[in-house]
Protein backbone atom coordinates (compact mmCIF):
# COMPACT_ATOMS: atom_id res chain seq x y z
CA UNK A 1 1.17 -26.32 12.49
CA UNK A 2 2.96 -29.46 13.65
CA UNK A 3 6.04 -30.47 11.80
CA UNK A 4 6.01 -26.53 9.88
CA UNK A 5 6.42 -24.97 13.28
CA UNK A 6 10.11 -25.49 13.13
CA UNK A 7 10.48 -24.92 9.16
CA UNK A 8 12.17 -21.10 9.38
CA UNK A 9 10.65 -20.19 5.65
CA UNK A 10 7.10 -21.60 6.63
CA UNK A 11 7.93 -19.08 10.46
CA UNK A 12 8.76 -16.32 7.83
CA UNK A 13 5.84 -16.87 5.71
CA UNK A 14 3.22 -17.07 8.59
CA UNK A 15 5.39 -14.09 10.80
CA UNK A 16 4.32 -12.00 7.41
CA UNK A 17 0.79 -12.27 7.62
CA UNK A 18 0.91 -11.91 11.34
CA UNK A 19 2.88 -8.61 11.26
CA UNK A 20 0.82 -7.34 8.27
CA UNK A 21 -2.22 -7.85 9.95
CA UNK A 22 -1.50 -6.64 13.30
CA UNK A 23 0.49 -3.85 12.04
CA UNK A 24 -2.62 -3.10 9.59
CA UNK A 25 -4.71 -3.05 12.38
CA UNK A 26 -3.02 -1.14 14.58
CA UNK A 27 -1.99 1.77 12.05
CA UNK A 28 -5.39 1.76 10.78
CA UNK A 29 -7.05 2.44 14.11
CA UNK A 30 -3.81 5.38 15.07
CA UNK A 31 -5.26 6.89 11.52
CA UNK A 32 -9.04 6.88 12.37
CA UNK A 33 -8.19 8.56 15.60
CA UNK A 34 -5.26 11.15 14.43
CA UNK A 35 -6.34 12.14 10.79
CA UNK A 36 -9.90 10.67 10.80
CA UNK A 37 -9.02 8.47 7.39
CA UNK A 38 -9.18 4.70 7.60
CA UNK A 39 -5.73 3.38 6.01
CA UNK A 40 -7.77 2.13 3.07
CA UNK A 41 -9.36 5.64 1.98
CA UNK A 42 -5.35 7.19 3.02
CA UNK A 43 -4.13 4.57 0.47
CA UNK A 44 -6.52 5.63 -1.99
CA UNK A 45 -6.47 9.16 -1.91
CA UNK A 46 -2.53 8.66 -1.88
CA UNK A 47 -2.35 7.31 -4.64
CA UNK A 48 -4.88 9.87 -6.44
CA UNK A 49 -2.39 12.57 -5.17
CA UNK A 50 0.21 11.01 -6.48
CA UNK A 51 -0.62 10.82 -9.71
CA UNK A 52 -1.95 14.65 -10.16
CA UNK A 53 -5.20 13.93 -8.29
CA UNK A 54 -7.04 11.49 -11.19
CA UNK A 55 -6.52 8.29 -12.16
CA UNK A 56 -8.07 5.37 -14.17
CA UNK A 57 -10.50 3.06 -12.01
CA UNK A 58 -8.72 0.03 -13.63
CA UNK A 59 -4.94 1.25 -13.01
CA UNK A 60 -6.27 2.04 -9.86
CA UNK A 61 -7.19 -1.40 -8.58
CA UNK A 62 -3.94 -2.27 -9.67
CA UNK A 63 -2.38 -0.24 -7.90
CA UNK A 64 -4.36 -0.64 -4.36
CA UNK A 65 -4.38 -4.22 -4.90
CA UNK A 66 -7.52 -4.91 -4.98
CA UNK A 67 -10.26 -6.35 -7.57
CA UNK A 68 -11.79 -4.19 -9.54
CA UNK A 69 -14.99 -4.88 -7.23
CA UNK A 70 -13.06 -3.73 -4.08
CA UNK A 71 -11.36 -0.62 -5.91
CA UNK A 72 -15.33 0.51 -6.72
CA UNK A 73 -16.21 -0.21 -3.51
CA UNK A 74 -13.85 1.92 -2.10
CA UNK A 75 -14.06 4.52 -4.08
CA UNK A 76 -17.50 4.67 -3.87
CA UNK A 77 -17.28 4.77 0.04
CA UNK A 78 -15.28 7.97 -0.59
CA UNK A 79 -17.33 9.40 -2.90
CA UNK A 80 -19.90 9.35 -0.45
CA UNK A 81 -17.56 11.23 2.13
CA UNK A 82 -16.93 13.59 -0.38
CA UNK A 83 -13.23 12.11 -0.93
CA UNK A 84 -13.05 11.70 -4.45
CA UNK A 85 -15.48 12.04 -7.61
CA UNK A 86 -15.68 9.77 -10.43
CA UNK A 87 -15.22 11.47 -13.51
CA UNK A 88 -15.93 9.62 -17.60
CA UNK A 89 -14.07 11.65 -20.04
CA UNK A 90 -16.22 12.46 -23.14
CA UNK A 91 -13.59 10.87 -25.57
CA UNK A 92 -13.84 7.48 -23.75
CA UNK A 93 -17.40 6.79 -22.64
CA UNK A 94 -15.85 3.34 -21.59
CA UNK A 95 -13.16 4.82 -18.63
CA UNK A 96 -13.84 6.00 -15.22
CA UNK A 97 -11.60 8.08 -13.46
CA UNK A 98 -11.39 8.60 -9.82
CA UNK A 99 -10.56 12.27 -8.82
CA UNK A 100 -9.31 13.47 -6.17
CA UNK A 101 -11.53 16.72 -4.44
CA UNK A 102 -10.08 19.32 -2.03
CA UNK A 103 -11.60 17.67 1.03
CA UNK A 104 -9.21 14.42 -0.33
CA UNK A 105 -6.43 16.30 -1.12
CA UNK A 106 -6.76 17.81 2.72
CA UNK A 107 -7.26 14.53 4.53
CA UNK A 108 -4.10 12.91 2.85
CA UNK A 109 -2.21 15.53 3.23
CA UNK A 110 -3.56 15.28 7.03
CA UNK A 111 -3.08 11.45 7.18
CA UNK A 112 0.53 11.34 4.96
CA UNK A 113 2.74 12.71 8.24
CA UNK A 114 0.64 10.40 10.88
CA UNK A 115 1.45 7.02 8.44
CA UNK A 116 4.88 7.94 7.65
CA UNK A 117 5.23 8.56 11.84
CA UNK A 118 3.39 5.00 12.73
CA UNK A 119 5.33 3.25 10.28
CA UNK A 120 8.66 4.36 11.63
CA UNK A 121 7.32 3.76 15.44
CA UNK A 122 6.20 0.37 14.60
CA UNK A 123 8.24 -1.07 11.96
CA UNK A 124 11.33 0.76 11.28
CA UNK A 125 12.48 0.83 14.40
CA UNK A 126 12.80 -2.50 15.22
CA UNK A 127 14.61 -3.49 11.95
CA UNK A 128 18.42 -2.37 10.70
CA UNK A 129 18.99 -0.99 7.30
CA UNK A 130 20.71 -4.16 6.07
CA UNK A 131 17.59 -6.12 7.09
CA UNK A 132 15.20 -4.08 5.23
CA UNK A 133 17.17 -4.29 2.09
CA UNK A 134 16.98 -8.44 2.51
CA UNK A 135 12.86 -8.08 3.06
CA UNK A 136 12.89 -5.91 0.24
CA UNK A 137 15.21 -8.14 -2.26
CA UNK A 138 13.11 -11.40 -0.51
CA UNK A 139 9.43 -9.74 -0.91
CA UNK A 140 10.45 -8.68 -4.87
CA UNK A 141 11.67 -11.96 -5.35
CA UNK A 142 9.08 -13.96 -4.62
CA UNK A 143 6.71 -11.01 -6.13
CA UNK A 144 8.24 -11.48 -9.78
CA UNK A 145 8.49 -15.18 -9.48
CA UNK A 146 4.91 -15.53 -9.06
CA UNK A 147 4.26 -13.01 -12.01
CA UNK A 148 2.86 -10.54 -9.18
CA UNK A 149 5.63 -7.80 -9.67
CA UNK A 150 4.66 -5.06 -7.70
CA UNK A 151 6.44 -1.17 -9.08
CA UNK A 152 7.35 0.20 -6.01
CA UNK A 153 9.15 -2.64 -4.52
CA UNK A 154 10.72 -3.83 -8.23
CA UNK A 155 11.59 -0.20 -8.08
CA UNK A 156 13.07 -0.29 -4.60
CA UNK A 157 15.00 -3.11 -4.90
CA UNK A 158 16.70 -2.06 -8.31
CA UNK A 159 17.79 0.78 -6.65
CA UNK A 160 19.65 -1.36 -3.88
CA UNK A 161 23.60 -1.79 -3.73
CA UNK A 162 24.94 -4.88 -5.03
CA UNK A 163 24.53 -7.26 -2.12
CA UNK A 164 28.45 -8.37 -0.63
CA UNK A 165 29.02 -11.86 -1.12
CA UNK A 166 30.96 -13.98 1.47
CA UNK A 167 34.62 -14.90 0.51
């Protein structure tokens, strides 16, 4: 790291990854053992419950950030575990839709409480509410400047009071 070590934005950048990661890991593992869902699948089938149980493959992989390779992957992981089911609507032979089956609906409804609980325990506690509003203003900043924009952050930070400026 050398002469970055003592940049503060390059100490941000690389604190980022390391809290995602260990966080992920950590909250992943606490999932598997509580609710028996990996985070992944809980993202997944959140997201499928969010949106009335069925959603397009492609907006899907947008919204789980991954490629369209990794959302098929995934979904066909849970397909497998009886998660989801992937539907093609007889008007549009070219869509796939993931849907969401009772045994998904039940496991995020089992995994929602033990993620919303982890996240609090591991990274909510530690940081004040003026803080979070500066990650959340920083992290949508740097999302729409590299034409990334992400909805529920945009979303979170429009909804954010003014910020009070010194003077």
């Amino acid at each position: 790291m050398g002469e970055h070590a003592e940049d503060p934005r390059f100490a941000a950048f690389y604190g980022l990854l390391v809290v995602e990661w260990r966080l992920g890991e950590r909250l992943d593992a606490e999932l598997e053992a509580t609710a028996g869902v990996s985070l992944n699948r809980l993202e997944l089938l959140l997201h499928l419950h969010w949106k009335d149980g069925r959603r397009r493959m492609s907006d899907l992989a947008d919204a789980l950030l991954l490629s369209r390779g990794g959302a098929t992957r995934l979904v066909a992981k849970a397909e497998q575990e009886g998660l989801v089911r992937r539907e093609i609507p007889p008007d549009d032979r070219r869509a796939t839709y993931a849907v969401l089956t009772d045994e998904g609906r039940a496991a995020a409804e089992r995994g929602f409480p033990v993620y919303v609980e982890a996240v609090q325990r591991l990274f909510q506690d530690f940081i004040s509410d003026e803080e979070a509003e500066v990650l959340v203003r920083v992290w949508n900043r740097v999302l729409e400047g590299n034409d990334m924009a992400c909805a529920p952050i945009s979303a979170a930070a429009a909804a954010l009071p003014e910020p009070v400026q010194p003077g």
